[in-house]
Structures are given as C-alpha cells and as structure tokens.
Protein backbone atom coordinates (compact mmCIF):
# COMPACT_ATOMS: atom_id res chain seq x y z
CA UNK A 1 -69.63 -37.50 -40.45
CA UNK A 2 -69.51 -41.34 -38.66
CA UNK A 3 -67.20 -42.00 -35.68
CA UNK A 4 -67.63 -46.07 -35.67
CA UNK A 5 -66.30 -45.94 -32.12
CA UNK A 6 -67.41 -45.23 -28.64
CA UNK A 7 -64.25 -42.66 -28.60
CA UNK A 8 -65.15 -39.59 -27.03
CA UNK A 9 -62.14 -38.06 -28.50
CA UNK A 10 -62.85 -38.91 -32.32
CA UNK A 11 -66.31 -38.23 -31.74
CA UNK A 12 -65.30 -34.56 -29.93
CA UNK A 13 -63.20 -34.20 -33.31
CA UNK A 14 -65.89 -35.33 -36.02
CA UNK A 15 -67.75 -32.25 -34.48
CA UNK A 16 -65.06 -29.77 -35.17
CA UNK A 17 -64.71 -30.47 -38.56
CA UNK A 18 -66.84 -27.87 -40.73
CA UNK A 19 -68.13 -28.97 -44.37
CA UNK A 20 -68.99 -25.95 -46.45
CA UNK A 21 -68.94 -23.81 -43.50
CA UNK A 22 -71.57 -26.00 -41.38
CA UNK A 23 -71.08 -28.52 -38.80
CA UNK A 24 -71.67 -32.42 -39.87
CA UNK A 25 -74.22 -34.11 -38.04
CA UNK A 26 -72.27 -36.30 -36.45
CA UNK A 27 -73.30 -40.35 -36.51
CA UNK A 28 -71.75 -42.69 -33.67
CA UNK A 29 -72.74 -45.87 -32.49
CA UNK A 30 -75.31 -44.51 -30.00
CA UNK A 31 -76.72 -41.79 -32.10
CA UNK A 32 -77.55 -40.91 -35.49
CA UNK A 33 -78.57 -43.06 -38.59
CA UNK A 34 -77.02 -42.60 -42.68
CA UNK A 35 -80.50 -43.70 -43.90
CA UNK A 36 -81.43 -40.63 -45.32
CA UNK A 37 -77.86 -40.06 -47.31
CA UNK A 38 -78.51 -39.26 -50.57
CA UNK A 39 -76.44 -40.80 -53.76
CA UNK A 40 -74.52 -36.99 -53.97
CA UNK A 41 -74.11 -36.73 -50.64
CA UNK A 42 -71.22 -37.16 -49.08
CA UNK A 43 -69.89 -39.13 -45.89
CA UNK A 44 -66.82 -38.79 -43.67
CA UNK A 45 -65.47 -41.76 -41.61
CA UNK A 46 -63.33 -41.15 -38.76
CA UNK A 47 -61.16 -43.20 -37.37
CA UNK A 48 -57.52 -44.00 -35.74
CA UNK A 49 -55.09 -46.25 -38.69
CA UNK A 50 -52.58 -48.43 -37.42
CA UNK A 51 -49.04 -48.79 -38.00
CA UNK A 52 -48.71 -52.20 -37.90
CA UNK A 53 -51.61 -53.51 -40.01
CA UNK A 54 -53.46 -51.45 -42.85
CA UNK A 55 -56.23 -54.20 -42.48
CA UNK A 56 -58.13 -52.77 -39.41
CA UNK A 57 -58.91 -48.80 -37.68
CA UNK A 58 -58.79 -48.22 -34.05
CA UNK A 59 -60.70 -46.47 -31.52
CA UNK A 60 -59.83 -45.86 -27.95
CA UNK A 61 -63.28 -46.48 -25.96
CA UNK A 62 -63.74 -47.19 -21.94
CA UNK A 63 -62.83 -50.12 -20.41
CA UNK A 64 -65.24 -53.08 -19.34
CA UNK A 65 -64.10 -52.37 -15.67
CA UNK A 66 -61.97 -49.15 -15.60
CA UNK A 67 -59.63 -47.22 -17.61
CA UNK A 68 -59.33 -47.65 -21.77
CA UNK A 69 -58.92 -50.06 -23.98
CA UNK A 70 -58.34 -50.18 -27.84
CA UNK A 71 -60.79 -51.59 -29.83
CA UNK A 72 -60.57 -52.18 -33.40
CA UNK A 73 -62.80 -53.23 -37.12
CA UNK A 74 -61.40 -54.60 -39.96
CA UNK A 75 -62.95 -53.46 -43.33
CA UNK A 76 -66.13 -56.04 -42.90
CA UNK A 77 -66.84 -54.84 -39.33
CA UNK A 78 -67.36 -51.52 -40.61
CA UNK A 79 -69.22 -52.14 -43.63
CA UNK A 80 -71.42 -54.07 -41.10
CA UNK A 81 -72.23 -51.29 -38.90
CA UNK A 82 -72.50 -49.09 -42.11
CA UNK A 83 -75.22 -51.32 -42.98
CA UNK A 84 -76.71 -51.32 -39.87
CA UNK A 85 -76.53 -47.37 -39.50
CA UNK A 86 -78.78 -47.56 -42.62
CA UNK A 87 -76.42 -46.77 -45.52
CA UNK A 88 -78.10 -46.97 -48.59
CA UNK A 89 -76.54 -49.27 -51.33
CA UNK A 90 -77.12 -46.76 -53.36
CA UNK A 91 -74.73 -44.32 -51.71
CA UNK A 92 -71.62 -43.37 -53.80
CA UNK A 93 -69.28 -41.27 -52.41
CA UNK A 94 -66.95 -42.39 -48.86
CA UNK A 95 -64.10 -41.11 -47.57
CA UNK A 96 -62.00 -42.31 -44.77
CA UNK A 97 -60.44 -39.99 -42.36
CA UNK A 98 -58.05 -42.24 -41.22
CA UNK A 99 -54.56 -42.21 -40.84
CA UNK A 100 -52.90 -44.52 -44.21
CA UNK A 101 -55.98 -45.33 -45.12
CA UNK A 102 -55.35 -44.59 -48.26
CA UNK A 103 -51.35 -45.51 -48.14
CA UNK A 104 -50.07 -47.95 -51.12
CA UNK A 105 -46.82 -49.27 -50.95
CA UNK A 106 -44.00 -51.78 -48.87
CA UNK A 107 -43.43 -50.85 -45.11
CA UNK A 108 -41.63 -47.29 -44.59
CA UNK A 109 -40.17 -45.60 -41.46
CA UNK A 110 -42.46 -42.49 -40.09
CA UNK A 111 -41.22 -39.83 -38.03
CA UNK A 112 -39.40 -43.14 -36.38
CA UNK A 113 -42.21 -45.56 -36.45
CA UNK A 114 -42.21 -48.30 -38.75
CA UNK A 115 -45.16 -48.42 -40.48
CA UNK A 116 -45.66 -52.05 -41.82
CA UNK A 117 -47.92 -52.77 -45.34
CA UNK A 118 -47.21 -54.93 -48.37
CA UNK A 119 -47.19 -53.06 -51.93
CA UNK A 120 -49.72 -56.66 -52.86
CA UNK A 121 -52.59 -55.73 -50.32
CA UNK A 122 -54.85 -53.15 -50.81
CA UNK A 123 -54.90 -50.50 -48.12
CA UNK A 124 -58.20 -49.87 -45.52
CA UNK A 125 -59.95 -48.15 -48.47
CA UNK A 126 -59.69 -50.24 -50.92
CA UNK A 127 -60.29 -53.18 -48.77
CA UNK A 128 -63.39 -51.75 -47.59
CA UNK A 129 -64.86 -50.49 -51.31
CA UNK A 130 -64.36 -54.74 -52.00
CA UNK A 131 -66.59 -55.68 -48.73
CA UNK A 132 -69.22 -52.81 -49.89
CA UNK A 133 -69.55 -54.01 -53.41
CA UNK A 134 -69.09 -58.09 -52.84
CA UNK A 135 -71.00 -58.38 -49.53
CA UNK A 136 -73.23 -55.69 -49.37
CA UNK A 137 -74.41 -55.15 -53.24
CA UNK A 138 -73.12 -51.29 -53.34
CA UNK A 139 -73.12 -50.96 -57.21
CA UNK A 140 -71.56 -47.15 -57.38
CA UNK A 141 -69.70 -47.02 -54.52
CA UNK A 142 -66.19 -45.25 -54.42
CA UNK A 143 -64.24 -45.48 -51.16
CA UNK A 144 -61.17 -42.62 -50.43
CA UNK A 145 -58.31 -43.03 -48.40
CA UNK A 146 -55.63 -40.87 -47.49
CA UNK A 147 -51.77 -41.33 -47.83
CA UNK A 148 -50.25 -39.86 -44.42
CA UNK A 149 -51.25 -39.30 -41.20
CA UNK A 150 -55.14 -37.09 -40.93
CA UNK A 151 -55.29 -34.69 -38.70
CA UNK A 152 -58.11 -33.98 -36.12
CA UNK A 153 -59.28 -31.35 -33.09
CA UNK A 154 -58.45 -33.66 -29.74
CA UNK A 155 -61.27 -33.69 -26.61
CA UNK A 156 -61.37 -30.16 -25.00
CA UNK A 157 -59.76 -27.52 -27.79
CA UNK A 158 -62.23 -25.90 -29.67
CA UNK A 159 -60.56 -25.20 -32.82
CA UNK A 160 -62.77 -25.53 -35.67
CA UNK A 161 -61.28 -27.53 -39.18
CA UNK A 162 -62.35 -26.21 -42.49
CA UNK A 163 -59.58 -28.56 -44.16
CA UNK A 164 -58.41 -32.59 -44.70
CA UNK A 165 -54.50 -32.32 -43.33
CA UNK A 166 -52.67 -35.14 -44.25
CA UNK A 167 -48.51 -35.61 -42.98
CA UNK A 168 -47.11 -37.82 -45.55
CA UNK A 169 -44.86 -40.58 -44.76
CA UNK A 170 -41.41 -38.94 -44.88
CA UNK A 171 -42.37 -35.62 -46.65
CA UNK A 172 -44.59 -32.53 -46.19
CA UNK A 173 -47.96 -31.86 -44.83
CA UNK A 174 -50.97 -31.73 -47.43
CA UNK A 175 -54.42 -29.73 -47.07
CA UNK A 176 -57.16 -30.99 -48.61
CA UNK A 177 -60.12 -28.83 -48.69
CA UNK A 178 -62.10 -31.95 -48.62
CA UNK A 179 -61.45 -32.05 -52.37
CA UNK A 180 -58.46 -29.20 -53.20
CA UNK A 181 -55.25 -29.72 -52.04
CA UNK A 182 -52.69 -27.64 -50.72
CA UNK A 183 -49.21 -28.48 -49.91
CA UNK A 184 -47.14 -27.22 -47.58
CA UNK A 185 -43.54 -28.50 -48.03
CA UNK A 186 -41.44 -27.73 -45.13
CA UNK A 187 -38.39 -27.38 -46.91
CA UNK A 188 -39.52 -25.15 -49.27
CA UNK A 189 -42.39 -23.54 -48.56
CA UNK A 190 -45.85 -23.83 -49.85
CA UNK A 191 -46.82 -24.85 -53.64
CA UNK A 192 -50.19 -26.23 -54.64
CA UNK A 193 -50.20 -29.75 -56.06
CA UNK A 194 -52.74 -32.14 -57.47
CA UNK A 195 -54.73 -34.14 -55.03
CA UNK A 196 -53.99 -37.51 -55.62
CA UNK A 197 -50.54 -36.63 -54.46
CA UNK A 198 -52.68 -37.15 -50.85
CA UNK A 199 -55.36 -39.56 -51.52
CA UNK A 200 -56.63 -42.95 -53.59
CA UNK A 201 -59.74 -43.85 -54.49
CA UNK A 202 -61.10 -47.35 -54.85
CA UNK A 203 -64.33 -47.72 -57.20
C-alpha cells in the first residue's frame, strides 16, 4: 500500500486496510521503498480525487507555517515518485484507491456536488498507465481505477477494512473484495454484480 502524501489521515487509513487478512506494509514519502515488488504482486495507491479535475489526486499535509494545506500530483508527479520509491518497470498490476479514479464519462451531479470530467479525457488511471508506459518504459503495466467515491478508515477509529467500497455517482454503494464485487443497492437491497460495474482498467 503507497500513500504519495505527507497525510497523516490517508496514511492512518492505508494501515487499516487488510489484504488477505494481513496488514500492507505501508509506503509514504518518508518511509518504505516498492523495490522489492514482484511482477504478481500487487500495489494499492491511496489517495484523495477531485471533483473538479480528474487530472490530479489530493492530499491534505501540514502547512509551511501552521495549519493545512492541500497539495496535489497530476499523473506524471506520481509516476515520478513511483519511480523514485523504486518501482520496478517490470511491475504489472496498480490500482488506485482514489475517489473517480477510475470514472469515464461528461460531468454529473454527486450527492449535490458537481463533479466536472469530459467523456474525451481519460480519467486518473488511465492517464497515469500512459505516463508509466511512454515515460517510464513499463511494458506490462495495467493501472485500475474506480468509478465512485473509495472509502477509507479516517485518523483515530480503528476499524479494520477487508473490502474496496466504492459510492457510485448517483446510485448504490459497491464492495469490492479487492477483486469481487458486491453491490449493495439501497433501493433494493443487495445483489451481486460483475466488477467492472465499479472499476476500469487501463493496460
């Protein structure tokens, strides 16, 4: 699991999330390397989206004086610190935990925010997979990104998260098992569905 961000609350929530039953080790900008990923292994990037651009993630990190402030990547910055975390070009498998990373369409209204996109621009993931493959030299790399809004344990609650829970824009609430998907409409209940109902992938 990488947190790209000094965020002490993404980094709190990479930690909860449990692969397979085990905690992640979890790699952030001040700790950790990806140089010993394997090409079957798998790695988790978490991040904040943003409603109004699909072409950069967010994290909230201290200020230079005081307080917050947000600071963001576009899809180069992060292959970047990829890079300089010690991904292997070899690596093949990434998915983003970040919220419409994944999204592909025109700009839609969610939960009363106006999320903004153009159906002609590829979201975070697939704009990331390009930078990866064209920059970099990644030759089998496929990115993920998810649909909705991700879900993640916030700084202090200790609730562990065995699952990938994605809020679609204007539907129902999807739980990925970090590869099998459950669906839990709130109109009608729960029915399973396929997972690329929640999720694209960009090869």
């Amino acid at each position: 699991m990488c947190v790209p961000f000094d965020d002490e609350d993404l980094i709190h929530g990479a930690g909860q999330f449990r692969i397979g039953g085990v905690a992640p080790e979890v790699v952030t900008p001040g700790a950790g390397t990806l140089s010993d990923l394997g090409r079957d292994d798998i790695l988790y990037v978490l991040a904040h989206g943003r409603y109004s651009s699909g072409s950069e993630i967010v994290g909230i990190v201290k200020g230079h004086l005081w307080g917050t402030r947000r600071s963001t990547m576009k899809a180069a910055d992060l292959a970047e610190f990829l890079r300089g975390k010690g991904l292997p070009t070899s690596f093949g498998d990434l998915r983003l935990l970040v919220c419409w990373g994944g999204y592909v369409g025109d700009s839609v209204t969610d939960d009363g925010h106006k999320l903004k996109r153009s159906s002609e621009q590829a979201p975070f993931a697939g704009q990331l997979c390009s930078v990866l493959k064209d920059k970099f030299g990644f030759t089998r790399i496929r990115v993920t990104g998810y649909r909705g809004m991700v879900s993640y344990v916030g700084k202090g609650k200790k609730t562990t998260i065995s699952t990938v829970m994605v809020d679609l824009p204007g539907s129902s609430m999807v739980m990925d098992e970090l590869g099998a998907a459950l669906k839990n409409n709130r109109a009608t209940g729960s029915t399973f569905t396929l997972d690329n109902k929640s999720r694209t992938v960009w090869y």
